[in-house]
C-alpha atoms as a PDB file:
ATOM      1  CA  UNK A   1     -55.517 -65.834  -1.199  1.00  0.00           C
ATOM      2  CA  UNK A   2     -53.093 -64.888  -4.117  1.00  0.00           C
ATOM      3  CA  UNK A   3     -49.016 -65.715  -2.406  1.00  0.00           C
ATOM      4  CA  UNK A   4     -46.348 -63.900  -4.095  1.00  0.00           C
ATOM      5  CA  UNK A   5     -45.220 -65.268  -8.041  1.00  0.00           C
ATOM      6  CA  UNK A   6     -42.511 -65.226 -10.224  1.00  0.00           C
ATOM      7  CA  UNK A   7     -43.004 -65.166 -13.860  1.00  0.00           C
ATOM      8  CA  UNK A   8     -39.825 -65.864 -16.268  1.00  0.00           C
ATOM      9  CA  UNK A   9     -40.197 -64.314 -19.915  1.00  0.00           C
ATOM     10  CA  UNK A  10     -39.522 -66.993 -22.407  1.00  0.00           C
ATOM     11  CA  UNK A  11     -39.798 -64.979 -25.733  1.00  0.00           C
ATOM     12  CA  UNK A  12     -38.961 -61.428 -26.673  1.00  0.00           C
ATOM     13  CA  UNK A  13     -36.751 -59.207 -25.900  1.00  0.00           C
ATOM     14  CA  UNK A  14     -36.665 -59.980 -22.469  1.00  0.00           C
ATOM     15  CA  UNK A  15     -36.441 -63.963 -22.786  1.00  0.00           C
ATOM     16  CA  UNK A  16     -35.078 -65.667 -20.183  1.00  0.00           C
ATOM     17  CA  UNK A  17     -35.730 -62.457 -17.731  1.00  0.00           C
ATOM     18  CA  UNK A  18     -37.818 -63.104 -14.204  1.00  0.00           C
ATOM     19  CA  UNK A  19     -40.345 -60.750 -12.715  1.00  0.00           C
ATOM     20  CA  UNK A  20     -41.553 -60.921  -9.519  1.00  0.00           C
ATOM     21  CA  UNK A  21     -44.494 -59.543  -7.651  1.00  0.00           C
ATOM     22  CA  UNK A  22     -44.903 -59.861  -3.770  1.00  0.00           C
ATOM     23  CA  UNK A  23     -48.660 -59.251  -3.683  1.00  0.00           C
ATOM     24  CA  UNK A  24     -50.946 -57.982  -6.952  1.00  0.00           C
ATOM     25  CA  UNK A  25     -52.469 -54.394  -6.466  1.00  0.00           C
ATOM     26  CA  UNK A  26     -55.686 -56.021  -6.083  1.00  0.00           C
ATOM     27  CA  UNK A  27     -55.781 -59.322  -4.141  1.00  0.00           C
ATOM     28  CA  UNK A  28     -59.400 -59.787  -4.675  1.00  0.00           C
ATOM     29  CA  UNK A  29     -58.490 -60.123  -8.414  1.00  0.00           C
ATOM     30  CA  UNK A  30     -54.973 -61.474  -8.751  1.00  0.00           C
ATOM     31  CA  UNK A  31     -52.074 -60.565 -10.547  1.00  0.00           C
ATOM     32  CA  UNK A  32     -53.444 -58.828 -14.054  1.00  0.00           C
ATOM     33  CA  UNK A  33     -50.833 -59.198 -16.900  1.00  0.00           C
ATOM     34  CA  UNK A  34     -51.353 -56.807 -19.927  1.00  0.00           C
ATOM     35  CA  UNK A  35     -49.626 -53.861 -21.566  1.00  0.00           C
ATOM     36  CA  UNK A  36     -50.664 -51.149 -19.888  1.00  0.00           C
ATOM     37  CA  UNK A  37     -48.129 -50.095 -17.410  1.00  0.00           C
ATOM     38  CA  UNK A  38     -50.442 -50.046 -14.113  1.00  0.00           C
ATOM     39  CA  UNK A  39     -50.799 -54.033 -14.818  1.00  0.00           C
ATOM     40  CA  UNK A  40     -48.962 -56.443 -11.943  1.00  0.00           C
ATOM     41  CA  UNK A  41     -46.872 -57.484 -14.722  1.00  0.00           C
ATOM     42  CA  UNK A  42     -46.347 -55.519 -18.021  1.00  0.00           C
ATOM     43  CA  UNK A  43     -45.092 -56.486 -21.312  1.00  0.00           C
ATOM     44  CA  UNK A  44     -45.302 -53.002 -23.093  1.00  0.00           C
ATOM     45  CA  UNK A  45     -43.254 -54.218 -25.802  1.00  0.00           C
ATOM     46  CA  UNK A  46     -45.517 -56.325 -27.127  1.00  0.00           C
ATOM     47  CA  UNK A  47     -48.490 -54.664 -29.397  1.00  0.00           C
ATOM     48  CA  UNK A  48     -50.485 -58.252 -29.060  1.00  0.00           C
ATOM     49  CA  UNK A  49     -50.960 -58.116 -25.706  1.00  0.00           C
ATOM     50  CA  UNK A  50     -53.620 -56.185 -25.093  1.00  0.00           C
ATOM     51  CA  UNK A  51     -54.028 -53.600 -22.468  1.00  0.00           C
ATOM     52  CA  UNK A  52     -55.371 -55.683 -19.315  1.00  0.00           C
ATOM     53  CA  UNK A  53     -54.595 -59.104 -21.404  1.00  0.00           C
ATOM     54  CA  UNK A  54     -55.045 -62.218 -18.384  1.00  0.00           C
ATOM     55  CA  UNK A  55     -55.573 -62.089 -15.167  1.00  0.00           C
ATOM     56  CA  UNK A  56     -53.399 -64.630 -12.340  1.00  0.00           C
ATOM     57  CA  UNK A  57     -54.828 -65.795  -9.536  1.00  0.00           C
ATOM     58  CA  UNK A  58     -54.231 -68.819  -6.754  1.00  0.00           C
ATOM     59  CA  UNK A  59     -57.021 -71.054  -4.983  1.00  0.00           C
ATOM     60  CA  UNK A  60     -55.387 -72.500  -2.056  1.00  0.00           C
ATOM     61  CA  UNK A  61     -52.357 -74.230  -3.573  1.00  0.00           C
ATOM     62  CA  UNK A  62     -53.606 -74.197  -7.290  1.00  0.00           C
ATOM     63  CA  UNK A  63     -52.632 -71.101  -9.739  1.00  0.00           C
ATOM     64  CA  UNK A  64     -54.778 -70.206 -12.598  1.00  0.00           C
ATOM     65  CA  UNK A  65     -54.931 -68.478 -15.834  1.00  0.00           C
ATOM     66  CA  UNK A  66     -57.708 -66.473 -16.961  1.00  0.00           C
ATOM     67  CA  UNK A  67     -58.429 -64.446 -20.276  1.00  0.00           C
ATOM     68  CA  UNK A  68     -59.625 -60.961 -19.958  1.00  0.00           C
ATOM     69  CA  UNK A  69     -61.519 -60.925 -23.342  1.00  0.00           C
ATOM     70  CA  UNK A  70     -58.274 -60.403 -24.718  1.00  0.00           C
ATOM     71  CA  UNK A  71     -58.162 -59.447 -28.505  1.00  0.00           C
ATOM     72  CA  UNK A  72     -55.203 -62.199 -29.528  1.00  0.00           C
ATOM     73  CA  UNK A  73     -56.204 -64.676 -26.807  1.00  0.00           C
ATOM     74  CA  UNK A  74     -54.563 -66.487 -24.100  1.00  0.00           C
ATOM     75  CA  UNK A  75     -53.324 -70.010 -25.009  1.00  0.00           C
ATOM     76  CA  UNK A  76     -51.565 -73.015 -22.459  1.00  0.00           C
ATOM     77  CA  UNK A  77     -49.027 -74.960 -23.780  1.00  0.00           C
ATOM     78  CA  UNK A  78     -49.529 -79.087 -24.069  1.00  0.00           C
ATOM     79  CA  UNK A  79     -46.777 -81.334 -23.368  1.00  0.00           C
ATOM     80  CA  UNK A  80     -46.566 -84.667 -24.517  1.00  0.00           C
ATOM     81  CA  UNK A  81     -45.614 -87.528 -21.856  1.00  0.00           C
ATOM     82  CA  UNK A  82     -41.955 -87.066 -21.657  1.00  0.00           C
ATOM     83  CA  UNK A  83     -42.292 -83.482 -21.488  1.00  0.00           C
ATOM     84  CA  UNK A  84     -41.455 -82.642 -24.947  1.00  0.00           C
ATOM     85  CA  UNK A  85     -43.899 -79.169 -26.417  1.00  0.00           C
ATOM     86  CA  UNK A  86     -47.173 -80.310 -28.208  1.00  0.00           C
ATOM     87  CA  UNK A  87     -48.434 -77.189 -29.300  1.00  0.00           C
ATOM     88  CA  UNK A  88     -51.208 -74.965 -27.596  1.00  0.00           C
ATOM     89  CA  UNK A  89     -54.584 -74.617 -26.259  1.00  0.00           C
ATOM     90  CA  UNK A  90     -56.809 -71.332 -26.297  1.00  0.00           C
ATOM     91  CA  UNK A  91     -58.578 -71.159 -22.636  1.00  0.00           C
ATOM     92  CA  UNK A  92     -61.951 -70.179 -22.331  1.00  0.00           C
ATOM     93  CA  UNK A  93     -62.597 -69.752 -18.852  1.00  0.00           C
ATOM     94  CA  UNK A  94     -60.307 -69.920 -15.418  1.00  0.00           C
ATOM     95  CA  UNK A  95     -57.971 -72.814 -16.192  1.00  0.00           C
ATOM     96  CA  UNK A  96     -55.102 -74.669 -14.011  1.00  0.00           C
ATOM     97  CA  UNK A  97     -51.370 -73.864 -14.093  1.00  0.00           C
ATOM     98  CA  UNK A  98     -49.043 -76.901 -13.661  1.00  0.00           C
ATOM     99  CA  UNK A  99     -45.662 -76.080 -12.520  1.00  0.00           C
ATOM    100  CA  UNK A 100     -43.477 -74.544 -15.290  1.00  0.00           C
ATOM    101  CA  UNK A 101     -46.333 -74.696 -17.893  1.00  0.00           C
ATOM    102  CA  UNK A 102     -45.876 -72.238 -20.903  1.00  0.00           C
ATOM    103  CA  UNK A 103     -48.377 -69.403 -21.560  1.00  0.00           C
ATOM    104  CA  UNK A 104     -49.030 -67.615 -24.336  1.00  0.00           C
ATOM    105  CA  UNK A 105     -50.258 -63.926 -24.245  1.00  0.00           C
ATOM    106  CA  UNK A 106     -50.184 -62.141 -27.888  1.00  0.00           C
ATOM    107  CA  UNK A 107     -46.689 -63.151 -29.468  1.00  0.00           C
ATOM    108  CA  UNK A 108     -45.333 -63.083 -25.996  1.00  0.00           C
ATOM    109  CA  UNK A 109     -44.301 -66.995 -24.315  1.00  0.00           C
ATOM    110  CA  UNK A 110     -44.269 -67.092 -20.117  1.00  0.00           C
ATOM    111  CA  UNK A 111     -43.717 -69.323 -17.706  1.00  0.00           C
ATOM    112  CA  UNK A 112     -44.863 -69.597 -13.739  1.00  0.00           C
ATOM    113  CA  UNK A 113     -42.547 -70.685 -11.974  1.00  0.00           C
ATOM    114  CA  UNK A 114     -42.960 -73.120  -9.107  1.00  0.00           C
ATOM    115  CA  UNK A 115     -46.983 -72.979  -9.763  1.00  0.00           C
END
């Protein structure tokens, strides 16, 4: 089951902007995130996201972040303890969204909001 999400743009020439999406085109999959104008979200502005870059998707309650063999990755930001950025992680598989966490697709920063 994949609810409705809002995504705010926190780099770019759209920082600070929110997108919203009622349903993805393809609930089975999730919200896909790319370039490529057909995407669920799409950030043709930036030339490192690729085409179909991550794909969004919710498990019950949880939201999660998946690459799509993207060419420049797709990275979660760390926080230290009181909340302060610690830099970045590269995912590898599926991996958990906390509430307001940063992601990173290509040069481009994002953040879920209420995940």
């Amino acid at each position: 089951m994949t609810g409705p999400v809002e995504i705010m743009v926190m780099s770019g020439p759209y920082d600070g902007s929110t997108l919203q999406a009622a349903a993805p085109h393809d609930p089975a999959v999730g919200y896909i995130l790319g370039r490529h104008d057909g995407c669920d979200f799409s950030f043709p502005y930036d030339r490192w996201v690729s085409t179909r870059h991550a794909r969004l998707f919710q498990i019950d309650a949880v939201w999660y972040i998946e690459d799509l063999v993207s060419r420049n990755k797709t990275y979660v930001g760390k926080q230290r303890p009181d909340g302060t950025f610690a830099g970045r992680d590269p995912i590898e598989k599926a991996h958990p969204v906390a509430a307001r966490q940063l992601i990173q697709l290509g040069r481009l920063w994002i953040r879920i909001q209420g995940a």
